[in-house]
Protein backbone atom coordinates (compact mmCIF):
# COMPACT_ATOMS: atom_id res chain seq x y z
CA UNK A 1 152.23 90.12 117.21
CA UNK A 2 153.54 89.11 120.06
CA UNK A 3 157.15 88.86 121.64
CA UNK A 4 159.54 87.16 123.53
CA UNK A 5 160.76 90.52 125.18
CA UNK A 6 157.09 90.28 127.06
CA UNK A 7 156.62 86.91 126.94
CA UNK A 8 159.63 86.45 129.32
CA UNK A 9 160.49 89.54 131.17
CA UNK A 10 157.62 92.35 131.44
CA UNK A 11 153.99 90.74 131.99
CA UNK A 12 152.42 93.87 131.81
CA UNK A 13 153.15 94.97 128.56
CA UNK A 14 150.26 94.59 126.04
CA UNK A 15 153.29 95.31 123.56
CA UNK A 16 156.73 96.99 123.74
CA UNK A 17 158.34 99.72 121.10
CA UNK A 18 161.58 101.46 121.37
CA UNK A 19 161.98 105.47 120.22
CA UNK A 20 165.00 105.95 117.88
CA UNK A 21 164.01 108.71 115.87
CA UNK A 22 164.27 106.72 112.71
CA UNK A 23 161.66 107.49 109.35
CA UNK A 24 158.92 105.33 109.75
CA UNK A 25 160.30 102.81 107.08
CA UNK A 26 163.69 102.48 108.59
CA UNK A 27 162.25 102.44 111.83
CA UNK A 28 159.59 99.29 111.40
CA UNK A 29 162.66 97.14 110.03
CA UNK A 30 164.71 98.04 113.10
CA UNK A 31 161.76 97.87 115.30
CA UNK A 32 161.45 94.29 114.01
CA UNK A 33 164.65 92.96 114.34
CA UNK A 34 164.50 94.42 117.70
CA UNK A 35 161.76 91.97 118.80
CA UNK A 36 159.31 95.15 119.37
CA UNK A 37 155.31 94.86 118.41
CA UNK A 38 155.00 98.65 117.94
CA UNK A 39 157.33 101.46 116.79
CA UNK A 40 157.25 105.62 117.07
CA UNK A 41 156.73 107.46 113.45
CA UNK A 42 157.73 110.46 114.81
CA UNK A 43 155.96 113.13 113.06
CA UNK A 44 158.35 115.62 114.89
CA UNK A 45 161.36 114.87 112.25
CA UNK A 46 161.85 116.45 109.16
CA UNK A 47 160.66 113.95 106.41
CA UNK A 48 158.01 112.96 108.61
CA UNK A 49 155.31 115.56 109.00
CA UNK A 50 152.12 116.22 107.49
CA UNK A 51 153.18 117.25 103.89
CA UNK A 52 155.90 114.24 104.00
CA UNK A 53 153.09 111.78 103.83
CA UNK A 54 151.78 110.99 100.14
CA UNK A 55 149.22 108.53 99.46
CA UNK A 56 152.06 106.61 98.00
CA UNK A 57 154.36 106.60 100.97
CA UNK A 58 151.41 105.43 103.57
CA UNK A 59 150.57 102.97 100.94
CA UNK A 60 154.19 101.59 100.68
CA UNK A 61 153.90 101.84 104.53
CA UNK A 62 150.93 99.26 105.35
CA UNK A 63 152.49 96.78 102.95
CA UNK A 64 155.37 97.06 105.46
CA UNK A 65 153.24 97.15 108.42
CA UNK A 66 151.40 93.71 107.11
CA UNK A 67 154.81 92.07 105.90
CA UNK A 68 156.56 92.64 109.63
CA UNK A 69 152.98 92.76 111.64
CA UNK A 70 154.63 95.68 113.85
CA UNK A 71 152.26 98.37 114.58
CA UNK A 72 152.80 101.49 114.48
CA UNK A 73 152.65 104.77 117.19
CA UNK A 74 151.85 107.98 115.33
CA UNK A 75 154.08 110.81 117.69
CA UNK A 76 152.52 114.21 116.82
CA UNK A 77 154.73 117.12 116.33
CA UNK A 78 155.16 118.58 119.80
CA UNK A 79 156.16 121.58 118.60
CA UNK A 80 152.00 121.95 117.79
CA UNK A 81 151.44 125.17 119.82
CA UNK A 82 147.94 123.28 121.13
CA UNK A 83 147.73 125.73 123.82
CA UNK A 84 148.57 129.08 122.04
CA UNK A 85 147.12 132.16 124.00
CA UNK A 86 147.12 133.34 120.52
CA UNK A 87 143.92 132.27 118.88
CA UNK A 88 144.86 132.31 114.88
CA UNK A 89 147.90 129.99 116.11
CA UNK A 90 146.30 127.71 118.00
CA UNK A 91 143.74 126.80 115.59
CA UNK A 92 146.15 126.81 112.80
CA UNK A 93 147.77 123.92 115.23
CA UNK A 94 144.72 122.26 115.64
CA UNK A 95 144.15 121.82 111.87
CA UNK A 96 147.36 120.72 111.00
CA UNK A 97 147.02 118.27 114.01
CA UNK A 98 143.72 117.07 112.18
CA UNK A 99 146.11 116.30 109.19
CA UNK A 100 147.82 114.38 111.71
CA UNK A 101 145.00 112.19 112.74
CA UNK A 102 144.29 111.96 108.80
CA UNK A 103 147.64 109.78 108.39
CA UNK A 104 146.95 107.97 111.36
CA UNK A 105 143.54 106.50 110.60
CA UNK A 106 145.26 105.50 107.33
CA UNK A 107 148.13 103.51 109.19
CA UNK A 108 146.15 102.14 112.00
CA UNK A 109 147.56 103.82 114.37
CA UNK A 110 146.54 106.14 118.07
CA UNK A 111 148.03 109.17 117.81
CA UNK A 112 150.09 111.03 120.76
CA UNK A 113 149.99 114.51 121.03
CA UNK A 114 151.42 117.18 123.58
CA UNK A 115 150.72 120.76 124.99
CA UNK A 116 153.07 122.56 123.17
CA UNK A 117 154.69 125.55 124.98
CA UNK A 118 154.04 129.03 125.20
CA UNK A 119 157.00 132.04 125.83
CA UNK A 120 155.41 134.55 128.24
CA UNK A 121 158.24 136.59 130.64
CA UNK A 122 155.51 138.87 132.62
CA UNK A 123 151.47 137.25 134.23
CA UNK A 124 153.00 133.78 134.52
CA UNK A 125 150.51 132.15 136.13
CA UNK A 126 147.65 134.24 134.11
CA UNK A 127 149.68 133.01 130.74
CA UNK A 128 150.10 129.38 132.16
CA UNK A 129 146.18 129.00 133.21
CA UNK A 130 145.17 130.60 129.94
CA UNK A 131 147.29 127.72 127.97
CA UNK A 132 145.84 124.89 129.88
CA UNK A 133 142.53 126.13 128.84
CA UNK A 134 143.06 126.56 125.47
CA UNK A 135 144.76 122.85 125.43
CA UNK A 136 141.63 121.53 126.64
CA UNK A 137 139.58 123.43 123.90
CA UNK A 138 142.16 121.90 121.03
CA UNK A 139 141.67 118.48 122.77
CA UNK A 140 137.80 118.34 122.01
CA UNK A 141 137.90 119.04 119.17
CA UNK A 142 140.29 116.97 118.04
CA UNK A 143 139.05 114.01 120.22
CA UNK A 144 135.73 114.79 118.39
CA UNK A 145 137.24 114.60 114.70
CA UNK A 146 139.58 111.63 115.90
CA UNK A 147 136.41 109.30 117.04
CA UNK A 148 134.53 109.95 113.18
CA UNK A 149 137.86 108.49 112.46
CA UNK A 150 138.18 105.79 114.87
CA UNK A 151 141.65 107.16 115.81
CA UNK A 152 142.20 106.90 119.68
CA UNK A 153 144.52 110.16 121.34
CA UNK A 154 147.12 109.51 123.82
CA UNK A 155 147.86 113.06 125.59
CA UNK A 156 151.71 112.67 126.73
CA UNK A 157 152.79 115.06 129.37
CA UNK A 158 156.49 116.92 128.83
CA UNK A 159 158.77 118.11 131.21
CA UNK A 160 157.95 121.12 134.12
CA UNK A 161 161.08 122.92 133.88
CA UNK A 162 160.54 125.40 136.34
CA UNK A 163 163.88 127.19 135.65
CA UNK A 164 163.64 128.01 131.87
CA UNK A 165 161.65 131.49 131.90
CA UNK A 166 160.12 132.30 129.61
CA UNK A 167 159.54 129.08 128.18
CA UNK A 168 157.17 127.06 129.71
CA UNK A 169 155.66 123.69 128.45
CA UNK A 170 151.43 123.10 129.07
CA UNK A 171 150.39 119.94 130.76
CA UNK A 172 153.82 118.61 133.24
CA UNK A 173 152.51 118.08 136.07
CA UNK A 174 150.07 116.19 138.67
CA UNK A 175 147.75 119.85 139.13
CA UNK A 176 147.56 120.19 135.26
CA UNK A 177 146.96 116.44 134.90
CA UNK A 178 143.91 116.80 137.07
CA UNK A 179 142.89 120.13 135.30
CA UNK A 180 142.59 118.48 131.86
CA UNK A 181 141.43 115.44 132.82
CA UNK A 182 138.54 116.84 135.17
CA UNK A 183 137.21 118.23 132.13
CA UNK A 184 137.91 115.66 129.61
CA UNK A 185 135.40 112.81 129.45
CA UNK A 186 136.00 111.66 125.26
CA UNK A 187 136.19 108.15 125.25
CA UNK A 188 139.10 107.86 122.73
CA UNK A 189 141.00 109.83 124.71
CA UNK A 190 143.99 108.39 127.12
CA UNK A 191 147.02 109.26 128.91
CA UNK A 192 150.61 108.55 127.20
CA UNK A 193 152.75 108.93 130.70
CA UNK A 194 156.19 110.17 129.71
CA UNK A 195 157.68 108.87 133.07
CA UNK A 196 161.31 110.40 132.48
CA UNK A 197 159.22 113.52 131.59
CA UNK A 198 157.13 113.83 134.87
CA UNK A 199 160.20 113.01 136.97
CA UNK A 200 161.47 116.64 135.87
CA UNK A 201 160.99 119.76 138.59
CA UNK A 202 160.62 117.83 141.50
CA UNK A 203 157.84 115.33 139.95
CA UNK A 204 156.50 112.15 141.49
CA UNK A 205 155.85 109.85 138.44
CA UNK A 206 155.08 106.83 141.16
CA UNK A 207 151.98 108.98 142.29
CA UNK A 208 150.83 109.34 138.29
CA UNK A 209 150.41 106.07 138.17
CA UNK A 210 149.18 105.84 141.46
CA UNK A 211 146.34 108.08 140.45
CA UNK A 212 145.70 107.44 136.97
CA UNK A 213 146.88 104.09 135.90
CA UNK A 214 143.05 103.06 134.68
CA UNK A 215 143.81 106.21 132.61
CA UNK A 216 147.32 105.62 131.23
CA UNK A 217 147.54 103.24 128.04
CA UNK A 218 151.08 103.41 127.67
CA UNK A 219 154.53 104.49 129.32
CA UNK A 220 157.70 105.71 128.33
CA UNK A 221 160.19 104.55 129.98
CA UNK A 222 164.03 106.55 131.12
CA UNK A 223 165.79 107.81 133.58
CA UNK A 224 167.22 111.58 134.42
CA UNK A 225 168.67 113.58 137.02
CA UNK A 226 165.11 115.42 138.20
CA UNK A 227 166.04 117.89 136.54
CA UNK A 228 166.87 117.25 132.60
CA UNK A 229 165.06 115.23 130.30
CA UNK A 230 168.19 113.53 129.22
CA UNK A 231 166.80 110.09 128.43
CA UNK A 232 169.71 107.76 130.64
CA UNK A 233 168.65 104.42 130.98
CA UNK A 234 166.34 102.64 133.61
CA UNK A 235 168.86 102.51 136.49
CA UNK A 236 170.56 105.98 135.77
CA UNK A 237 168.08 108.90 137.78
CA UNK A 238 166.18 109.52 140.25
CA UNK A 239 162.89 107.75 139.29
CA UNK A 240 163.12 104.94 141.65
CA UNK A 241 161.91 102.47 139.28
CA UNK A 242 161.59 99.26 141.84
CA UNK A 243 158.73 101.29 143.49
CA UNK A 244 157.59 102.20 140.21
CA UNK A 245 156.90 98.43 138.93
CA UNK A 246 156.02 97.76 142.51
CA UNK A 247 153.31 100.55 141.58
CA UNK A 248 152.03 99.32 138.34
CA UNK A 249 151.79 95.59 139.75
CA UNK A 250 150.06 96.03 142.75
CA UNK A 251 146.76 98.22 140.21
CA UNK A 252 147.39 95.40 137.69
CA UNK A 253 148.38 98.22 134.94
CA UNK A 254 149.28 96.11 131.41
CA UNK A 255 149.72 98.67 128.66
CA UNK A 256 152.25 99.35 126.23
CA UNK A 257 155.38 100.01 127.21
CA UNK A 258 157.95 101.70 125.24
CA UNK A 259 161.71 102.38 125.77
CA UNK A 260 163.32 106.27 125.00
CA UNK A 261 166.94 105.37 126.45
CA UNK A 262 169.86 106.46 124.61
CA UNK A 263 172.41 104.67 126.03
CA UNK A 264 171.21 101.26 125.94
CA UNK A 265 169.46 98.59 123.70
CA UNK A 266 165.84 97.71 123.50
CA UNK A 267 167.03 94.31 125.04
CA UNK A 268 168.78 95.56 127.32
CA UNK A 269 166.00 97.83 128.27
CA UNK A 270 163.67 95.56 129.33
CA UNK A 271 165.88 92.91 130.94
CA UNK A 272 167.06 96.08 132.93
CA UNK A 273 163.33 97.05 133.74
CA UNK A 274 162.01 93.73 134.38
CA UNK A 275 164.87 93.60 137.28
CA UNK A 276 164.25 96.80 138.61
């Protein structure tokens, strides 16, 4: 599918979705009438995790994806604790995250998945460095199940709140970026750049895609003060979003590019991003 909404305002999206935290069959019908070729089924909402999906349900679902030809975005749960210094918890993550991959092989869809956090208030850095590790261990072996499924992982990077002790997200930032991806070589395996998300404690999300734009296959797309992920639209932040597509012009980037702005519509999105 293609649309208008690229066709005549963003030529480097390979296809445009908008996040609004619908259930997957509410959310195709809106994504649709929307003018998107991809929605989120956001595996983070109650009613849509692992034990939500019945063979019935993702049956009912492809008929939907085949009568609207919108594709869909599986968004792991977050809350997966990938990168648990605690082993049993970690690889309990890791299988329900296989359960994850499960459903999306049967949909057709790449699925995005995150660091999770960890809660440490004493050996920061030890705790921090020990969670980045472990996220790398959870990756291969789910990039390794994914592939016998043909399912491609997008690893999208949350927020570096650097004030929030002792909660700390894994992978926010350009150091842990180049950790994980130094040691990372699984070809189904991309980056998802949150750009709202890297803008957070004093990030530089022009320099992400500076760096790895032959590495990112999508973006989300908002707007905060530096230091909130409050998802304000394109012109409402500090992300200076005229360098930005400045940025991802001049390295020929075309992914997909999706919208998670509260405060405005999918049109209005991308007419505001395609003037930035």
């Amino acid at each position: 599918m293609t649309s208008p909404l690229m066709n005549n305002y963003l030529n480097f999206a390979s296809g445009i979705a908008h996040q609004q935290y619908l259930p997957a069959e509410e959310g195709i019908v809106k994504a649709y009438n929307d003018g998107c070729t991809h929605w989120y089924v956001d595996g983070s909402l109650h009613g849509e995790m692992v034990p939500d999906w019945s063979s019935e349900r993702i049956e009912n679902l492809n008929n939907l994806i085949k009568k609207y030809n919108v594709q869909p975005i599986f968004h792991g749960n977050f809350k997966a604790p990938l990168g648990s210094d605690v082993d049993y918890l970690r690889e309990a993550a890791v299988t329900y995250v296989k359960q994850e991959i499960d459903i999306a092989a049967k949909i057709g869809a790449p699925l995005v998945i995150h660091g999770g956090g960890i809660v440490e208030p004493k050996k920061i850095v030890l705790a921090k460095q020990k969670a980045l590790d472990n996220y790398i261990l959870s990756i291969k072996e789910l990039a390794e199940y994914a592939a016998e499924k043909s399912v491609d992982i997008y690893l999208e990077n949350l927020s570096n709140y650097k004030h929030y002790r002792p909660f700390h997200y894994v992978f926010t930032h350009m150091e842990e970026y180049d950790y994980v991806f130094n040691k990372i070589d699984h070809k189904n395996v991309y980056f998802f750049l949150d750009a709202g998300h890297a803008n957070v404690g004093e990030g530089d999300p022009i320099a992400v895609v500076e760096k790895y734009h032959q590495k990112i296959k999508g973006i989300s797309f908002s707007n905060n003060n530096g230091e909130q992920d409050q998802h304000f639209s394109i012109g409402r932040g500090t992300v200076n979003y005229s360098d930005f597509i400045e940025t991802i012009n001049r390295n020929n980037w075309k992914g997909l590019v999706a919208f998670e702005v509260r405060d405005k519509s999918t049109l209005d999105s991308v007419k505001e991003l395609a003037s930035a």
